[in-house]
PDB file of N, CA and C in Angstrom:
ATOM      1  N   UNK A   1      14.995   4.470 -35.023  1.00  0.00           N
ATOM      2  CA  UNK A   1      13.634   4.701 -34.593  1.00  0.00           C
ATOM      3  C   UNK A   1      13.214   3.695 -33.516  1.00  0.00           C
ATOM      4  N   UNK A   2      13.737   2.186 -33.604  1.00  0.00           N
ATOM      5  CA  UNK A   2      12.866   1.199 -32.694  1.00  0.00           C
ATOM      6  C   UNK A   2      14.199   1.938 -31.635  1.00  0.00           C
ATOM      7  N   UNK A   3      15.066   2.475 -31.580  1.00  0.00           N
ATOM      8  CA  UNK A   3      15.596   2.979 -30.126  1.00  0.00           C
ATOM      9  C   UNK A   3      14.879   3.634 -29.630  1.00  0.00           C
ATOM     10  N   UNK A   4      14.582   4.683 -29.991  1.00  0.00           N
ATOM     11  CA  UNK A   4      13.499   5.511 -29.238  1.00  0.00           C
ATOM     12  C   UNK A   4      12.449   5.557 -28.926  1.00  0.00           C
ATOM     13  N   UNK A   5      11.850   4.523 -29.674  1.00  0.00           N
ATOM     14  CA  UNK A   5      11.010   3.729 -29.132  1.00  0.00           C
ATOM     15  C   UNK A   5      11.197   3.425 -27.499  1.00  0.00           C
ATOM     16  N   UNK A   6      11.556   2.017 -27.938  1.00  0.00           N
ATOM     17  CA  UNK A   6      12.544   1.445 -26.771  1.00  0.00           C
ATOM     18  C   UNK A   6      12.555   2.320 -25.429  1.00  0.00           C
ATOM     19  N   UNK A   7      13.194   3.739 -25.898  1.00  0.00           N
ATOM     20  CA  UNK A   7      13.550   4.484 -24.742  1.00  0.00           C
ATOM     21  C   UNK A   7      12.171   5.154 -24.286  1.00  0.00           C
ATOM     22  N   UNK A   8      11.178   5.521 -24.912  1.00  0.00           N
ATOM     23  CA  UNK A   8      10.101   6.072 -24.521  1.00  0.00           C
ATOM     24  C   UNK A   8       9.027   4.812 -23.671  1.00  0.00           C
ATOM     25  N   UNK A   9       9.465   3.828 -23.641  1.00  0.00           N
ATOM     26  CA  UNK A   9       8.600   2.920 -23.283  1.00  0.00           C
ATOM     27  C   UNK A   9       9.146   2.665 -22.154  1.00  0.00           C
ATOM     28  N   UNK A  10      10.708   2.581 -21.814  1.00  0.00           N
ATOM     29  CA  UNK A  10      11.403   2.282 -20.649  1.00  0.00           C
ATOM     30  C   UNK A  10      11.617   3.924 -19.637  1.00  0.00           C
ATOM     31  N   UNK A  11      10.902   5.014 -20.091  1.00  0.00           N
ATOM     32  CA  UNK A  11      10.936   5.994 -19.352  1.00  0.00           C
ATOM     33  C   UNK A  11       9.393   6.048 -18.777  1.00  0.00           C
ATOM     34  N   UNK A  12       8.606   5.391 -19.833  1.00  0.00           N
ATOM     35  CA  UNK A  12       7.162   5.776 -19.411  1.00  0.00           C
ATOM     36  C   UNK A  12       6.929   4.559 -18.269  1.00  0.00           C
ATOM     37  N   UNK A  13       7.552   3.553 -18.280  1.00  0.00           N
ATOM     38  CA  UNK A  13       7.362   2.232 -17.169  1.00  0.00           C
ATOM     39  C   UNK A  13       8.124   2.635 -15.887  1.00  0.00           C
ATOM     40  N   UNK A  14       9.494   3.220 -15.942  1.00  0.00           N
ATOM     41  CA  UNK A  14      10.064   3.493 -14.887  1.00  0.00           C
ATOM     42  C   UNK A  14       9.318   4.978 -14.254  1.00  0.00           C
ATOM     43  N   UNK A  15       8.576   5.974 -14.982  1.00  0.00           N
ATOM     44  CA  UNK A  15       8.091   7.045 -13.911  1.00  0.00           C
ATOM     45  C   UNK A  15       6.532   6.418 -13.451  1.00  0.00           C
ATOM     46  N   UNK A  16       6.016   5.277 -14.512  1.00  0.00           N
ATOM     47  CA  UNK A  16       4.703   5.052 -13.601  1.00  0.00           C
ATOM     48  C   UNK A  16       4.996   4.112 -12.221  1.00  0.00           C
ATOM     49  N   UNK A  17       6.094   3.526 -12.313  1.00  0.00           N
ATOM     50  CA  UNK A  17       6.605   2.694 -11.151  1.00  0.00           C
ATOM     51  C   UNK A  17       6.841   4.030  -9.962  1.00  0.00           C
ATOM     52  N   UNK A  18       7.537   4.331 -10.602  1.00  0.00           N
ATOM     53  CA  UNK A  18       7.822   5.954  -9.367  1.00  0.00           C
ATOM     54  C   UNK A  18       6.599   6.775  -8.838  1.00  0.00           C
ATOM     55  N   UNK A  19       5.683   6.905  -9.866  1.00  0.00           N
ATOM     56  CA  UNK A  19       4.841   7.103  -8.889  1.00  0.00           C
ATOM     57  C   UNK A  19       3.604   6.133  -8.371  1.00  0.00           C
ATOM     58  N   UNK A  20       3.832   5.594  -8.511  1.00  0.00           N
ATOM     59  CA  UNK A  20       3.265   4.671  -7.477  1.00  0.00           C
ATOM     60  C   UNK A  20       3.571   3.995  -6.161  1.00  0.00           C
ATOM     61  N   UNK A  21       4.849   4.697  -6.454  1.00  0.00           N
ATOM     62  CA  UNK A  21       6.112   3.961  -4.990  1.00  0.00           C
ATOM     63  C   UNK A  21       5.681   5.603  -4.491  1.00  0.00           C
ATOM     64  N   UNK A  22       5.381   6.662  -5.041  1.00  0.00           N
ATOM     65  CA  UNK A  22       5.916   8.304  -4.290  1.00  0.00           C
ATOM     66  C   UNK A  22       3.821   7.951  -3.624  1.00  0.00           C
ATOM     67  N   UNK A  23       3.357   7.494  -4.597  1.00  0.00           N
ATOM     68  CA  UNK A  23       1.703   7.942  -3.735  1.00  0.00           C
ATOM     69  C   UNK A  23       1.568   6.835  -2.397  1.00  0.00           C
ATOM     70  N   UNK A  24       2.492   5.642  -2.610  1.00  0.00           N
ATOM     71  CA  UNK A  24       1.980   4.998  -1.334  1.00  0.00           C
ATOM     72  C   UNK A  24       0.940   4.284  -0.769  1.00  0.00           C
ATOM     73  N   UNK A  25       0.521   4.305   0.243  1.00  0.00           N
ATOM     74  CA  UNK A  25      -0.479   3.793   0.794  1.00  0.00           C
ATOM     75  C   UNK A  25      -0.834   4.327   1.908  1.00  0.00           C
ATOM     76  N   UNK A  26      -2.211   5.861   1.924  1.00  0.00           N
ATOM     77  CA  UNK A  26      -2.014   6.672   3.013  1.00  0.00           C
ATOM     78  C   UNK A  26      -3.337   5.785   3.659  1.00  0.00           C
ATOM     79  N   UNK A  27      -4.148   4.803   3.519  1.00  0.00           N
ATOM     80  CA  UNK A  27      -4.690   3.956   4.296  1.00  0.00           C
ATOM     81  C   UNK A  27      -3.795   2.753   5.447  1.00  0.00           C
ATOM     82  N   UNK A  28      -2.912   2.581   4.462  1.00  0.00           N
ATOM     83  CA  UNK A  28      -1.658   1.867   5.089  1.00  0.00           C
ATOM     84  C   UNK A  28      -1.022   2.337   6.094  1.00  0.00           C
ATOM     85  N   UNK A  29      -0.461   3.744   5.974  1.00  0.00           N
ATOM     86  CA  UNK A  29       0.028   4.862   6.195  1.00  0.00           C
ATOM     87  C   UNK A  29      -0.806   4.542   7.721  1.00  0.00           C
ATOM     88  N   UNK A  30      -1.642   5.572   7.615  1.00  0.00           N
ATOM     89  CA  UNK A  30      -2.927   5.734   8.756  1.00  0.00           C
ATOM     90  C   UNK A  30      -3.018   4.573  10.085  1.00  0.00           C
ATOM     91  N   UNK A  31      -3.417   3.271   9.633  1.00  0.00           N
ATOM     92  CA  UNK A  31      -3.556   2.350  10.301  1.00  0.00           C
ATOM     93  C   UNK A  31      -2.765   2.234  11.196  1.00  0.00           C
ATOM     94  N   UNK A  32      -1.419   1.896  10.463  1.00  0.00           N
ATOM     95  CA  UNK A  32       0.005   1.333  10.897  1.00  0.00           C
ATOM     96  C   UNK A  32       0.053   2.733  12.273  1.00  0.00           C
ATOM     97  N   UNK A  33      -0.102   3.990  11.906  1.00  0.00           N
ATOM     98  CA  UNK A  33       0.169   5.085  12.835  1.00  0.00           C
ATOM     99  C   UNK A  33      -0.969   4.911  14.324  1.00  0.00           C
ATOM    100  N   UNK A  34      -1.947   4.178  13.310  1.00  0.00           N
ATOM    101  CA  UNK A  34      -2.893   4.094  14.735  1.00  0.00           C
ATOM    102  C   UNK A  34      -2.495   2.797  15.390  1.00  0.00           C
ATOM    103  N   UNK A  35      -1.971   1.685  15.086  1.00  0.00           N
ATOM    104  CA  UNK A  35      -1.727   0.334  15.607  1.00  0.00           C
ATOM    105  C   UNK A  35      -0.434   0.374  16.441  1.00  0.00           C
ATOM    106  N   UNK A  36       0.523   1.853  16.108  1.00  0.00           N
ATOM    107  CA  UNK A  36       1.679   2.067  17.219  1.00  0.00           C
ATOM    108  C   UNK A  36       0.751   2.742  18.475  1.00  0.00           C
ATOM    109  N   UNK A  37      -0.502   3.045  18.351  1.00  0.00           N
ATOM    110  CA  UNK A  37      -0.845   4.086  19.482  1.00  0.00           C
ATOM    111  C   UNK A  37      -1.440   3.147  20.407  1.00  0.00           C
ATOM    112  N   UNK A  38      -1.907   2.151  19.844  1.00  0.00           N
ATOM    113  CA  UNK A  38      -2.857   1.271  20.559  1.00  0.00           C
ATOM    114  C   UNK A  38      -1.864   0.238  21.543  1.00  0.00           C
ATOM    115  N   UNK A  39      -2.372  -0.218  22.386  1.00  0.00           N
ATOM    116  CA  UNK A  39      -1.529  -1.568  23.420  1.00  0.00           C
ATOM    117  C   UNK A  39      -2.202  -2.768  22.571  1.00  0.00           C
ATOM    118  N   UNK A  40      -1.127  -3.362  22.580  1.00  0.00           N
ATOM    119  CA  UNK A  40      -1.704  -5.041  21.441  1.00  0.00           C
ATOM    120  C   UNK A  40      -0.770  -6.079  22.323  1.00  0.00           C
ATOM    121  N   UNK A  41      -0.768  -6.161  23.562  1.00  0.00           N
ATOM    122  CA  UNK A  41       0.134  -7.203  24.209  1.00  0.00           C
ATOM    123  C   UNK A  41       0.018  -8.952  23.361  1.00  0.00           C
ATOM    124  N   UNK A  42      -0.907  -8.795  23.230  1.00  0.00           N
ATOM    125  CA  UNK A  42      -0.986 -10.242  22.344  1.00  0.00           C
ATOM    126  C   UNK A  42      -0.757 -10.403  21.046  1.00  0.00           C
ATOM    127  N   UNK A  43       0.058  -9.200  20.805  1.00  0.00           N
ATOM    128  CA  UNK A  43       0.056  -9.122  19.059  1.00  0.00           C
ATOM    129  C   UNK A  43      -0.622  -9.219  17.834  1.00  0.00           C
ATOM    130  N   UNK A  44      -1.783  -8.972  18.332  1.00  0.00           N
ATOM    131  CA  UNK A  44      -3.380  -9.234  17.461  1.00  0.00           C
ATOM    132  C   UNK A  44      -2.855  -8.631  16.168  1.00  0.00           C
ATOM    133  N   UNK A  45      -2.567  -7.599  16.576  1.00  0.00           N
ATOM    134  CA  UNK A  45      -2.525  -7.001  14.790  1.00  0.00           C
ATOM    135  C   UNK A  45      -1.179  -7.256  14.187  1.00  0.00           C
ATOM    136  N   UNK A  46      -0.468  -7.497  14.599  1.00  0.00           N
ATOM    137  CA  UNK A  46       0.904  -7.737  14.009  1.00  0.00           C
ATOM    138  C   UNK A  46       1.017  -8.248  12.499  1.00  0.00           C
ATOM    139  N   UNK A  47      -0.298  -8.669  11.736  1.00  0.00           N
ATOM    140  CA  UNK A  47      -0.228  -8.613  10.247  1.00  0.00           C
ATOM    141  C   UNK A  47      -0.489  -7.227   9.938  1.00  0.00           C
ATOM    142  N   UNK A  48      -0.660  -6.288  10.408  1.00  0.00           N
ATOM    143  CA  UNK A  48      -0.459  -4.751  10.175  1.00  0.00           C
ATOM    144  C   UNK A  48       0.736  -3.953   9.218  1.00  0.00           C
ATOM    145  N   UNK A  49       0.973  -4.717   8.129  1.00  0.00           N
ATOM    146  CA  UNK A  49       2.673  -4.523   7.948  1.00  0.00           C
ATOM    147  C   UNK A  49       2.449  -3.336   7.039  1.00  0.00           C
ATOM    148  N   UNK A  50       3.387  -2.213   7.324  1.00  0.00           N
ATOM    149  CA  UNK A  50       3.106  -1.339   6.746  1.00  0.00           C
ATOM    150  C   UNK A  50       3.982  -1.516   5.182  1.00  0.00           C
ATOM    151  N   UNK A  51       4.084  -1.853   5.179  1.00  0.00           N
ATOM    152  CA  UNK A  51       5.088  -2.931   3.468  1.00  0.00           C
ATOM    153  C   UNK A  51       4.664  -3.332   2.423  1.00  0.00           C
ATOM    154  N   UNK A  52       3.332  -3.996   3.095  1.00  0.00           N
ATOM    155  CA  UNK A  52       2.488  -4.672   2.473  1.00  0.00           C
ATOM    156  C   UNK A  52       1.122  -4.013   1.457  1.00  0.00           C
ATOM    157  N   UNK A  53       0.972  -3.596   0.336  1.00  0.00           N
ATOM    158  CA  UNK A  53       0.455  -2.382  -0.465  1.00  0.00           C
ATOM    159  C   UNK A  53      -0.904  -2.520  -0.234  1.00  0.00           C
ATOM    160  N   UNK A  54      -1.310  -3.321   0.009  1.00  0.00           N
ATOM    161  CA  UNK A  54      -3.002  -3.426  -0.005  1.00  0.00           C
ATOM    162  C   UNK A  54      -3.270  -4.182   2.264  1.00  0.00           C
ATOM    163  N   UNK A  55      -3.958  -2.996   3.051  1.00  0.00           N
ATOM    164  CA  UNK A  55      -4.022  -3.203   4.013  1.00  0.00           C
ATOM    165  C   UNK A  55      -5.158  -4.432   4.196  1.00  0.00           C
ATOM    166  N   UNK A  56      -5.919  -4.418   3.084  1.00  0.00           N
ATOM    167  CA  UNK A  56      -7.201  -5.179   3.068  1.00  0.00           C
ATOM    168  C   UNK A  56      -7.414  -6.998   3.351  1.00  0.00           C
ATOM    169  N   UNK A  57      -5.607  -7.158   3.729  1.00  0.00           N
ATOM    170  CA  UNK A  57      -5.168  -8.202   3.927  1.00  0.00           C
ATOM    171  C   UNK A  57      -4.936  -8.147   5.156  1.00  0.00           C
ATOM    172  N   UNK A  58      -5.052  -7.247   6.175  1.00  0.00           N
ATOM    173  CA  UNK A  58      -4.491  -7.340   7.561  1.00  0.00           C
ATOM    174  C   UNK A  58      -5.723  -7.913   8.232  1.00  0.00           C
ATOM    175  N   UNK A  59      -5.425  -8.717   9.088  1.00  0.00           N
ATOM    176  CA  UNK A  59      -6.607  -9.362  10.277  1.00  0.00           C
ATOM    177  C   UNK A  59      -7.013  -8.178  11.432  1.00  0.00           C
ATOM    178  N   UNK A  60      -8.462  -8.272  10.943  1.00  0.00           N
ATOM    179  CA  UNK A  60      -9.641  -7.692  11.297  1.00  0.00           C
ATOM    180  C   UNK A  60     -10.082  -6.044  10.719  1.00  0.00           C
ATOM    181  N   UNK A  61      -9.165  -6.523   9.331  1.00  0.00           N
ATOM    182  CA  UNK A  61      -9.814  -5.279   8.726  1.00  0.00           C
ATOM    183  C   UNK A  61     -10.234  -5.356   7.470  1.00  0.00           C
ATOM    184  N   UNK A  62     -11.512  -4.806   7.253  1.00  0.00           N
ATOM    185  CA  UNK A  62     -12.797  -5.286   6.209  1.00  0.00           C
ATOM    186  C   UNK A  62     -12.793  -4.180   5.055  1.00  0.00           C
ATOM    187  N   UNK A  63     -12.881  -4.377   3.965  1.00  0.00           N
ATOM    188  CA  UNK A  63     -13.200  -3.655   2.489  1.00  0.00           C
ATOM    189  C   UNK A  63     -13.700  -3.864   1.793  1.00  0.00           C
ATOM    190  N   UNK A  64     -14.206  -2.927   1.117  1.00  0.00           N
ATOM    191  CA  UNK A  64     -15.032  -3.507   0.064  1.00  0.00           C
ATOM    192  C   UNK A  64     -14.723  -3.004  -1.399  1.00  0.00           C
ATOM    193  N   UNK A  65     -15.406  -3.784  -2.337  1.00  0.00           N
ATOM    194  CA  UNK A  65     -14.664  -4.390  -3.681  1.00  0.00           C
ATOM    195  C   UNK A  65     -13.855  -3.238  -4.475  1.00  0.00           C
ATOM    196  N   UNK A  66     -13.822  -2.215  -3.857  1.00  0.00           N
ATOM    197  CA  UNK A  66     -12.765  -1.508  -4.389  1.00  0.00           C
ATOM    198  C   UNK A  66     -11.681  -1.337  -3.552  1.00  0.00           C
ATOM    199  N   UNK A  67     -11.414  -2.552  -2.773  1.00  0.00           N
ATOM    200  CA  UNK A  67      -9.714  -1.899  -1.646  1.00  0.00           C
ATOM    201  C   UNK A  67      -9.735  -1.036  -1.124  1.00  0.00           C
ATOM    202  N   UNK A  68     -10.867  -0.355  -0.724  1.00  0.00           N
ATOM    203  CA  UNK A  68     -11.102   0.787   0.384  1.00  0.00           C
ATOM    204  C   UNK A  68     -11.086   0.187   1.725  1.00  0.00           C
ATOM    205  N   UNK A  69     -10.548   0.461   2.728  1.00  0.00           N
ATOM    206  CA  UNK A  69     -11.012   0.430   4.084  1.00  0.00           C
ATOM    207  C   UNK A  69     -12.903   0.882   4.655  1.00  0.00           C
ATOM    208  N   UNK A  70     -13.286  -0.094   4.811  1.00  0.00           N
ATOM    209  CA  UNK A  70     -14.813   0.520   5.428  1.00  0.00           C
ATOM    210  C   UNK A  70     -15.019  -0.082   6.949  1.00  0.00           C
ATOM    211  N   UNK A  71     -14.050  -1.071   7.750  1.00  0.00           N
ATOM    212  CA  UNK A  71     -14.536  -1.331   8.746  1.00  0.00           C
ATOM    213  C   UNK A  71     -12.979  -1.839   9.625  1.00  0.00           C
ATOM    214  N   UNK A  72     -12.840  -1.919  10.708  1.00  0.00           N
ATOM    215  CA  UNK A  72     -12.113  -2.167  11.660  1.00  0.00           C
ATOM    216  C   UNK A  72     -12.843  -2.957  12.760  1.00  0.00           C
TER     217      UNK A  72
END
């Protein structure tokens, strides 16, 4: 019994990991697509990393207390 346990706990951790890797970051997503369109010769945005799960860390972009994007 504590096996299957075991196994129901290590299936339910590995598909919530999966989806959370499959939903992404379509704010992340977005940005990063607009920061290839833009000219940045000085590399202003280059903390833009699309890697990085929460954009709300990139320089010069503002959110509010729920990790939403509200300003650029």
């Amino acid at each position: 019994m504590a096996t299957q346990t075991w196994l129901w706990t290590s299936l339910t951790v590995a598909l919530t990991f999966i989806l959370t890797v499959v939903n992404g970051n379509s704010e992340g997503d977005a940005l990063f697509t607009l920061r290839k369109s833009l000219s940045d010769p000085d590399n202003v945005l280059q903390s833009w990393d699309p890697t990085l799960v929460n954009p709300c860390t990139w320089f010069h972009i503002t959110c509010n207390q729920d990790n939403r994007v509200t300003r650029l």
